[in-house]
C-alpha atoms as a PDB file:
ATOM      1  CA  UNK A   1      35.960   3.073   3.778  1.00  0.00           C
ATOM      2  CA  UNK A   2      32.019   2.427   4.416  1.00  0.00           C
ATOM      3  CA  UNK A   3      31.117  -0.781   2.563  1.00  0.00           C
ATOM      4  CA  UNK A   4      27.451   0.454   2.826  1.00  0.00           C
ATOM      5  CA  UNK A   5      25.559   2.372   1.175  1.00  0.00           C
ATOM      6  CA  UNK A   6      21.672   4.620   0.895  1.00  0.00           C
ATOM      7  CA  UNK A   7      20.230   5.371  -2.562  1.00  0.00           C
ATOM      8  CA  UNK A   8      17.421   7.313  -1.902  1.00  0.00           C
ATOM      9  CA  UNK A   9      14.403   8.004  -5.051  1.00  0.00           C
ATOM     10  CA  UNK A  10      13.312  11.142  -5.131  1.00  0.00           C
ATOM     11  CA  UNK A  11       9.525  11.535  -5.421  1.00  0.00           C
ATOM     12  CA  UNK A  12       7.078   9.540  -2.626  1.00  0.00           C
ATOM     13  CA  UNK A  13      10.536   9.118  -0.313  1.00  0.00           C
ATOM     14  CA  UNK A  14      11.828  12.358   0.070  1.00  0.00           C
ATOM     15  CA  UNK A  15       9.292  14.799  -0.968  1.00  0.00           C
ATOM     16  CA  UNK A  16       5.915  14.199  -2.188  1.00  0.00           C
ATOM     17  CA  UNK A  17       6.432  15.818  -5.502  1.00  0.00           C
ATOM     18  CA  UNK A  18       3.569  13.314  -7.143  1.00  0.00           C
ATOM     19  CA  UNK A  19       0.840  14.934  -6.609  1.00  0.00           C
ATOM     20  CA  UNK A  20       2.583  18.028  -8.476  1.00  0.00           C
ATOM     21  CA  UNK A  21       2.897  16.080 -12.011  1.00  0.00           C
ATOM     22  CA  UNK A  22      -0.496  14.758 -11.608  1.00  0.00           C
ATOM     23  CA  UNK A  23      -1.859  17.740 -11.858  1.00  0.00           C
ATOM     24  CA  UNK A  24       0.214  18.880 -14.393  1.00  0.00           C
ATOM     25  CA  UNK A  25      -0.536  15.559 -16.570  1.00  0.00           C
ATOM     26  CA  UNK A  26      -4.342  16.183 -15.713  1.00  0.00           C
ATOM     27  CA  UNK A  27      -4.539  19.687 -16.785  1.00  0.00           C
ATOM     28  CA  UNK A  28      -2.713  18.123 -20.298  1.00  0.00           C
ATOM     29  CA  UNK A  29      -5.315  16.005 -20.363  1.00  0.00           C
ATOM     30  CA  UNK A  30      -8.378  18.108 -19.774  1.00  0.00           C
ATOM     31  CA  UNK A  31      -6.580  20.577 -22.566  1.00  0.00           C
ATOM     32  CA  UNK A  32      -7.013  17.137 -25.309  1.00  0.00           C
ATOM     33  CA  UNK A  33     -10.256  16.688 -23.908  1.00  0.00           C
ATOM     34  CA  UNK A  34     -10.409  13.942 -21.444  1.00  0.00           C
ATOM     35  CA  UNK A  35      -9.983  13.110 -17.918  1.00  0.00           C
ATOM     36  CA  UNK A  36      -7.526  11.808 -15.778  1.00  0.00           C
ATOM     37  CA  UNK A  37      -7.992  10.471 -12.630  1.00  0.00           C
ATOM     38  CA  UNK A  38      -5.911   9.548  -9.334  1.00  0.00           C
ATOM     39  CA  UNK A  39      -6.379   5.822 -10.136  1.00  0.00           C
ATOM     40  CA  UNK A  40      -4.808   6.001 -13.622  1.00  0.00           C
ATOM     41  CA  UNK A  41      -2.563   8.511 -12.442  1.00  0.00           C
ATOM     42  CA  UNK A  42      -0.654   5.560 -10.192  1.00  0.00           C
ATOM     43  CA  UNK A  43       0.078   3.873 -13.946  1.00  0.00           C
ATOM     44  CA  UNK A  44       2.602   6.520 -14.411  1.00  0.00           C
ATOM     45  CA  UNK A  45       4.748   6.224 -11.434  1.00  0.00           C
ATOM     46  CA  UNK A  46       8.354   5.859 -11.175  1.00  0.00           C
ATOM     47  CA  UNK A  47       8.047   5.918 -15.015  1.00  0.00           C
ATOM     48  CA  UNK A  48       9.714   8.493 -17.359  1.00  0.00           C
ATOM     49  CA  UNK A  49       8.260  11.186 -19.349  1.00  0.00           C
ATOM     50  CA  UNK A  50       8.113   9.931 -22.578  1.00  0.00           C
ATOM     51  CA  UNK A  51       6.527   6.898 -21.103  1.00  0.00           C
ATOM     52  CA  UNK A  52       3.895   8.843 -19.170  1.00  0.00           C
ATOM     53  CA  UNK A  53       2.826  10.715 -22.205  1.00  0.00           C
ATOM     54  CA  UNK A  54       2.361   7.831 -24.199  1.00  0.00           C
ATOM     55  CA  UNK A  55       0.182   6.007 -20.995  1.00  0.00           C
ATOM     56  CA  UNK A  56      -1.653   9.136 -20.971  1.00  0.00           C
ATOM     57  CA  UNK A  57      -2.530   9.479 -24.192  1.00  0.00           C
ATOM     58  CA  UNK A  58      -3.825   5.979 -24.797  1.00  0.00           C
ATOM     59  CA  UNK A  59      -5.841   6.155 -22.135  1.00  0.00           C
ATOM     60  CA  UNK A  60      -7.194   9.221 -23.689  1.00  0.00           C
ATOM     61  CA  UNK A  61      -7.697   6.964 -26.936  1.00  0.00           C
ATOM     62  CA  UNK A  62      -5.642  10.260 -28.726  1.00  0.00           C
ATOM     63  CA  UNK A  63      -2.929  10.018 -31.157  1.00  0.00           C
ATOM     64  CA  UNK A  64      -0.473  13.349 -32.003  1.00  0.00           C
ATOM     65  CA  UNK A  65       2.651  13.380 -33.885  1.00  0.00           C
ATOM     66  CA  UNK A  66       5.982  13.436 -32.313  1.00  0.00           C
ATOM     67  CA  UNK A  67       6.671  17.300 -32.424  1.00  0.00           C
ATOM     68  CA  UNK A  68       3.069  17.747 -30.257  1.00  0.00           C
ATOM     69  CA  UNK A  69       4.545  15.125 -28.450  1.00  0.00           C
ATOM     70  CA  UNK A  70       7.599  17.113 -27.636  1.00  0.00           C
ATOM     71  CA  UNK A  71       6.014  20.289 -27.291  1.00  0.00           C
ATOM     72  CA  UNK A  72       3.188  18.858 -25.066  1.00  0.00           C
ATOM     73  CA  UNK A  73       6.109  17.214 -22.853  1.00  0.00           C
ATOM     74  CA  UNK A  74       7.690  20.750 -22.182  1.00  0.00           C
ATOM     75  CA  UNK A  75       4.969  22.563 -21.300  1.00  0.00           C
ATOM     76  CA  UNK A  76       3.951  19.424 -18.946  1.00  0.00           C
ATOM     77  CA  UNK A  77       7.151  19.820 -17.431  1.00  0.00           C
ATOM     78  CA  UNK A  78       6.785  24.393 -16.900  1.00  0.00           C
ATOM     79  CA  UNK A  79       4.038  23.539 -15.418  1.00  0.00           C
ATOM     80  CA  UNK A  80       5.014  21.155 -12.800  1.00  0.00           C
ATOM     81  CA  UNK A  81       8.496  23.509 -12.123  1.00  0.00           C
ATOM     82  CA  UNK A  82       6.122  26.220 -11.281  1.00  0.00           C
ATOM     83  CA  UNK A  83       4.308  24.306  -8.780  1.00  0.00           C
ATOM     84  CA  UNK A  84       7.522  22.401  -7.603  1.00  0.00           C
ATOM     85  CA  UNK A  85       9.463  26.208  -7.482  1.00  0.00           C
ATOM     86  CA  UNK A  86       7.737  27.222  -4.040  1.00  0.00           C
ATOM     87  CA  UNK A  87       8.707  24.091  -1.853  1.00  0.00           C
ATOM     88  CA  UNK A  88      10.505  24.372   0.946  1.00  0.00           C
ATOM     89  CA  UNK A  89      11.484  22.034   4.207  1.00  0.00           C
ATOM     90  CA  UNK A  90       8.021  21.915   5.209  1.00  0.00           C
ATOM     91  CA  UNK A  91       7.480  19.280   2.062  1.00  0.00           C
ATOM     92  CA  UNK A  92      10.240  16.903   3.525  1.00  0.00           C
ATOM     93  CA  UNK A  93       7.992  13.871   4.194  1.00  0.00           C
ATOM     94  CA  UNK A  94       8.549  12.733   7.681  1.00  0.00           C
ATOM     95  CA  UNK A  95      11.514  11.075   9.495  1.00  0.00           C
ATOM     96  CA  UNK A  96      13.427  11.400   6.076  1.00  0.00           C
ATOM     97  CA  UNK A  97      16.218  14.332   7.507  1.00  0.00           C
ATOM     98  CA  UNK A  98      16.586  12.952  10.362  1.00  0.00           C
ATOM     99  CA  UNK A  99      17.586   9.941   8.653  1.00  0.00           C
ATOM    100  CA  UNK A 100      19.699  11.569   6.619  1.00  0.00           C
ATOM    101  CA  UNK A 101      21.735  13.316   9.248  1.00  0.00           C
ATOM    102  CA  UNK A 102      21.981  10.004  11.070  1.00  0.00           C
ATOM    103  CA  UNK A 103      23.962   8.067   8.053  1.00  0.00           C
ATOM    104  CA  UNK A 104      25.779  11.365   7.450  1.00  0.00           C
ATOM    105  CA  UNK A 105      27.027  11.450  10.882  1.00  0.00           C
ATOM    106  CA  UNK A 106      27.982   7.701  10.641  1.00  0.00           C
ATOM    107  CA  UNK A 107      29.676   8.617   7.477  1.00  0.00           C
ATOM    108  CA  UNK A 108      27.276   6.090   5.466  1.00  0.00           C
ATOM    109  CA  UNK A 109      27.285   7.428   1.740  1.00  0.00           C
ATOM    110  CA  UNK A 110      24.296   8.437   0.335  1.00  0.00           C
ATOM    111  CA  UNK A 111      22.827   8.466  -2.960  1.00  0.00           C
ATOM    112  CA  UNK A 112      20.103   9.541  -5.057  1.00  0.00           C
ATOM    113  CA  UNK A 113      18.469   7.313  -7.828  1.00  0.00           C
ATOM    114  CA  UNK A 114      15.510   9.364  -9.150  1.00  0.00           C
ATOM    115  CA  UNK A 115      13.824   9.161 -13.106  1.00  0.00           C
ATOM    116  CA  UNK A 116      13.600  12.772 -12.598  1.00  0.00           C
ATOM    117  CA  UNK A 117      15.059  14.897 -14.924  1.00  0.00           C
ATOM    118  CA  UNK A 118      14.023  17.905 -11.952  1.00  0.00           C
ATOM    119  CA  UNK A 119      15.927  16.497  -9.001  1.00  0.00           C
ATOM    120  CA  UNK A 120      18.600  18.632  -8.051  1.00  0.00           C
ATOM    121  CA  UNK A 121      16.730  21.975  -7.989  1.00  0.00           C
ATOM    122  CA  UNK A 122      14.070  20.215  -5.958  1.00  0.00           C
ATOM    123  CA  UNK A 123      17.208  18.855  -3.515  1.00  0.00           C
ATOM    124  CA  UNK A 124      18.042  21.981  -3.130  1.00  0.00           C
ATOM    125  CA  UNK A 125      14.706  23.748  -2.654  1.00  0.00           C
ATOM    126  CA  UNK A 126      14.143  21.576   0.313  1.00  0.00           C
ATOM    127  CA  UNK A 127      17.676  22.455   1.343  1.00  0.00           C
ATOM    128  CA  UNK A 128      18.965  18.928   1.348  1.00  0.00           C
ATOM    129  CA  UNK A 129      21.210  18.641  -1.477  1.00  0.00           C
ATOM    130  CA  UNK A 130      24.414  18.829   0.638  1.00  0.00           C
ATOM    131  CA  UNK A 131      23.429  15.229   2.212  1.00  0.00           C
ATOM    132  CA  UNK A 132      23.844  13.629  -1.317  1.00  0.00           C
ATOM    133  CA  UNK A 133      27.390  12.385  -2.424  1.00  0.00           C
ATOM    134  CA  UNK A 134      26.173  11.869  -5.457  1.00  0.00           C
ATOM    135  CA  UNK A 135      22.606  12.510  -7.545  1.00  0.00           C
ATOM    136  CA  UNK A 136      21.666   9.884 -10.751  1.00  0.00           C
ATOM    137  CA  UNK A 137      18.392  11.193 -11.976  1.00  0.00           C
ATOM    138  CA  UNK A 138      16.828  10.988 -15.269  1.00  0.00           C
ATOM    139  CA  UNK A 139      19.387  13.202 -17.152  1.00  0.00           C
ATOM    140  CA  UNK A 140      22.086  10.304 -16.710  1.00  0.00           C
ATOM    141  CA  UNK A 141      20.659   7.863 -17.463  1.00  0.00           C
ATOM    142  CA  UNK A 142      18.655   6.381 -20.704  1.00  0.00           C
ATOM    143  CA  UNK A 143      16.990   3.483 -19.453  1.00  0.00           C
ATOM    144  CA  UNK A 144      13.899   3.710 -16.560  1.00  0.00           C
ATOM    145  CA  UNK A 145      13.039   1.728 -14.042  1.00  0.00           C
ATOM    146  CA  UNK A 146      12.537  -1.384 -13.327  1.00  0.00           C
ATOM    147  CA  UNK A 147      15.887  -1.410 -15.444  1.00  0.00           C
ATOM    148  CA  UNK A 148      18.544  -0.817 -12.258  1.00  0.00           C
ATOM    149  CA  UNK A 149      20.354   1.180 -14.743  1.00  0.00           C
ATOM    150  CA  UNK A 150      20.334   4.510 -12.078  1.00  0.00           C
ATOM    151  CA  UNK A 151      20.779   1.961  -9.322  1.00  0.00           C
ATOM    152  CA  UNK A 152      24.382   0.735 -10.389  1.00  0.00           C
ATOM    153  CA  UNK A 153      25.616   4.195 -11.647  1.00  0.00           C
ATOM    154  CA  UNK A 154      25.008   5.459  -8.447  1.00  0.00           C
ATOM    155  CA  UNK A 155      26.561   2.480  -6.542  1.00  0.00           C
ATOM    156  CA  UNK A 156      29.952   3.015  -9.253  1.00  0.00           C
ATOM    157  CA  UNK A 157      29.679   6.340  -8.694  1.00  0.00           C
ATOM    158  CA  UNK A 158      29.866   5.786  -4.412  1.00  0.00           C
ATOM    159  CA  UNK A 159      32.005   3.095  -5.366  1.00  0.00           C
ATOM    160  CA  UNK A 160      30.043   0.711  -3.347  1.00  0.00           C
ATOM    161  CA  UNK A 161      29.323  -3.131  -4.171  1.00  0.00           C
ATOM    162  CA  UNK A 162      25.797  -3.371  -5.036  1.00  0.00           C
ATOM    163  CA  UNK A 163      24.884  -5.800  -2.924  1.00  0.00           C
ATOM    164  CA  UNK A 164      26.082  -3.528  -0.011  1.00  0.00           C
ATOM    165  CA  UNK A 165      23.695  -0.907  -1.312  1.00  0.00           C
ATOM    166  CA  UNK A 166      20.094  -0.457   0.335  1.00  0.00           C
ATOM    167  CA  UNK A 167      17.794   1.199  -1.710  1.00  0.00           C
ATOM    168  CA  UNK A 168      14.253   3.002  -0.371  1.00  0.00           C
ATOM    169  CA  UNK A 169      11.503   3.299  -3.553  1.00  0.00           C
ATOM    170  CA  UNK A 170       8.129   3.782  -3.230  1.00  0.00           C
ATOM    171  CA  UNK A 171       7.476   2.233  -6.538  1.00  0.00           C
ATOM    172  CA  UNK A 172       7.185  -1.140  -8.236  1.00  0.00           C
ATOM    173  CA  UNK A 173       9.420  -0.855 -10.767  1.00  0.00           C
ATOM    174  CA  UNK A 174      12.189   0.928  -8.323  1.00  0.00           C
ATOM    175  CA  UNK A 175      11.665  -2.131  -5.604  1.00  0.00           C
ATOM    176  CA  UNK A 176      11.831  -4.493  -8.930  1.00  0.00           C
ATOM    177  CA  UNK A 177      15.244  -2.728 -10.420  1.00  0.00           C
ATOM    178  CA  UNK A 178      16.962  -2.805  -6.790  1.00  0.00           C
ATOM    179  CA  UNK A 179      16.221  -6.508  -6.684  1.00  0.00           C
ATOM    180  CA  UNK A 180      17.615  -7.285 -10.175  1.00  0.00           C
ATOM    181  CA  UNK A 181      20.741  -6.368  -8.925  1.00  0.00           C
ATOM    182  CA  UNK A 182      20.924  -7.793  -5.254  1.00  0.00           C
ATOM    183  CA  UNK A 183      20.396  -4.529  -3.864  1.00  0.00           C
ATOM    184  CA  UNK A 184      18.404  -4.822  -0.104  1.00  0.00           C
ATOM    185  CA  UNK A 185      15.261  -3.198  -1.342  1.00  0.00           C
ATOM    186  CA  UNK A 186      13.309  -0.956   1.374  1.00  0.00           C
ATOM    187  CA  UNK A 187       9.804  -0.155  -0.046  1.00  0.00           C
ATOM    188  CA  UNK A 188       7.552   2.628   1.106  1.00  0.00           C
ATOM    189  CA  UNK A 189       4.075   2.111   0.867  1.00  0.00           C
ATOM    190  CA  UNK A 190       1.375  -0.660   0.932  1.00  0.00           C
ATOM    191  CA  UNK A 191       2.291  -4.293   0.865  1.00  0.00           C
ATOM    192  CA  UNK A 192       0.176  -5.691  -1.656  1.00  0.00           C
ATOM    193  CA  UNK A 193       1.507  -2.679  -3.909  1.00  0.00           C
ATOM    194  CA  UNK A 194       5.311  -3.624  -3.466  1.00  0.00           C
ATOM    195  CA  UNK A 195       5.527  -7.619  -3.698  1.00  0.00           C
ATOM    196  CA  UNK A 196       8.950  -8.421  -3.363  1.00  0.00           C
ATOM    197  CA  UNK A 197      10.760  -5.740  -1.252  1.00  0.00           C
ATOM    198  CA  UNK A 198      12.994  -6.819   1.741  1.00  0.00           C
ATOM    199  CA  UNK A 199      11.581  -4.946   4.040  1.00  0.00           C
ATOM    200  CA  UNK A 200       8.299  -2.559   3.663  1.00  0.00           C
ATOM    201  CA  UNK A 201       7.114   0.400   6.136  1.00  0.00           C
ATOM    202  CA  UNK A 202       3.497   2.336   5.326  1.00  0.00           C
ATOM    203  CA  UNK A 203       5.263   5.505   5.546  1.00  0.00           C
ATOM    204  CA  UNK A 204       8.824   7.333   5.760  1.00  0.00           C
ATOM    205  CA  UNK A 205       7.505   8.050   9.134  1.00  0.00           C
ATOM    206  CA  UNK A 206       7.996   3.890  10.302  1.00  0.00           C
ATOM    207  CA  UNK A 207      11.316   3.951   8.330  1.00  0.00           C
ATOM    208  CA  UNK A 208      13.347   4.787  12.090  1.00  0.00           C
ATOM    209  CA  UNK A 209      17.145   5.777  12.657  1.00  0.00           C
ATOM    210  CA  UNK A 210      16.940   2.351  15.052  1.00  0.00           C
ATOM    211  CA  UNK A 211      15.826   0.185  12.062  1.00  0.00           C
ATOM    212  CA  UNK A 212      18.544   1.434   9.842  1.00  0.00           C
ATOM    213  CA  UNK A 213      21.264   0.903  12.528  1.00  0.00           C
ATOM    214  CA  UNK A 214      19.889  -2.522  12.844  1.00  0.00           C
ATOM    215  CA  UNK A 215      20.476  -3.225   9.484  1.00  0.00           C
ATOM    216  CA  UNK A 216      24.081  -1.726   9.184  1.00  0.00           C
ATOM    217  CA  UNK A 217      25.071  -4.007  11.733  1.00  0.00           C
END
């Protein structure tokens, strides 16, 4: 049995899915009559839905009642699914299948830890669902990030000690719920954007097969 382990999140790691609910949330927004911009856009990151609605709307100084709410969160989400719908392999950000085939053919179980409620017809749009031993995304769990709440299912789930678990975020609170837990936390993305993770690479791209074997051993 493999005593290690790879949780993977979903958007900013794997696929750059992002940029997709951006401009869903900023066509919401334009609809209640504001803007929103890239900058405020990175406030809703790694964060659920509910919680993104609620960032947006303060931001747009607007307050609706919780059926809007609902309603406004649905047709968010259509709208992202029909831009998420045509991806394909091309969207795999880079380095990230050949990692995968690398811990698959050393057996290493993998894992995905996503707040997206989306995940596994996005998996399997990109044609990489068959890597995952097991997918925790936001319809398992009920608290987000930086709670490690997905981080520990999935590491039950693998039946893997935490602490034998390496997890690769692009986010704050993702690097901040791997830590909570003693989880070796792999950020992707800007330093001074990640304080805290173990190790930190600008892009997938610098996140190498040779690193990760250096690691397992």
């Amino acid at each position: 049995m493999n005593k290690n382990a790879f949780i993977f999140d979903l958007d900013g790691v794997i696929v750059d899915t992002a940029k997709f609910h951006y401009l869903a949330w900023k066509q919401l927004a334009n609809e209640l009559g504001f803007e929103f911009t890239e900058d405020q856009n990175e406030q809703l990151k790694g964060v659920s839905r509910v919680k993104s609605l609620e960032i947006l709307l303060k931001i747009g100084n607007v307050s609706l009642d919780q059926d809007r709410k609902e309603r406004l969160m649905f047709e968010k989400n259509e709208r992202y699914l029909s831009y998420v719908a045509n991806l394909d392999e091309s969207e795999i950000l880079p380095g990230i299948k050949n990692l995968l085939l690398f811990l698959k053919d050393k057996n290493i179980p993998i894992a995905l830890g996503s707040a997206s409620k989306n995940a596994i017809p996005i998996l399997k749009s990109l044609a990489l669902f068959d890597f995952f031993d097991t997918i925790v995304d936001g319809n398992d769990v009920s608290n987000a990030k930086p709670d490690p709440e997905v981080f520990l299912l999935a590491a039950k789930q693998l039946n893997i000690e935490p602490k034998y678990c390496f997890v690769v975020e692009d986010s704050l609170a993702g690097i901040q719920a791997a830590n909570s837990v003693h989880m070796v936390s792999i950020g992707i993305g800007e330093k001074e954007n990640l304080p805290g993770a173990n190790h930190i690479f600008n892009s997938t791209q610098d996140l190498t097969v040779d690193f990760v074997e250096t690691i397992l051993n």
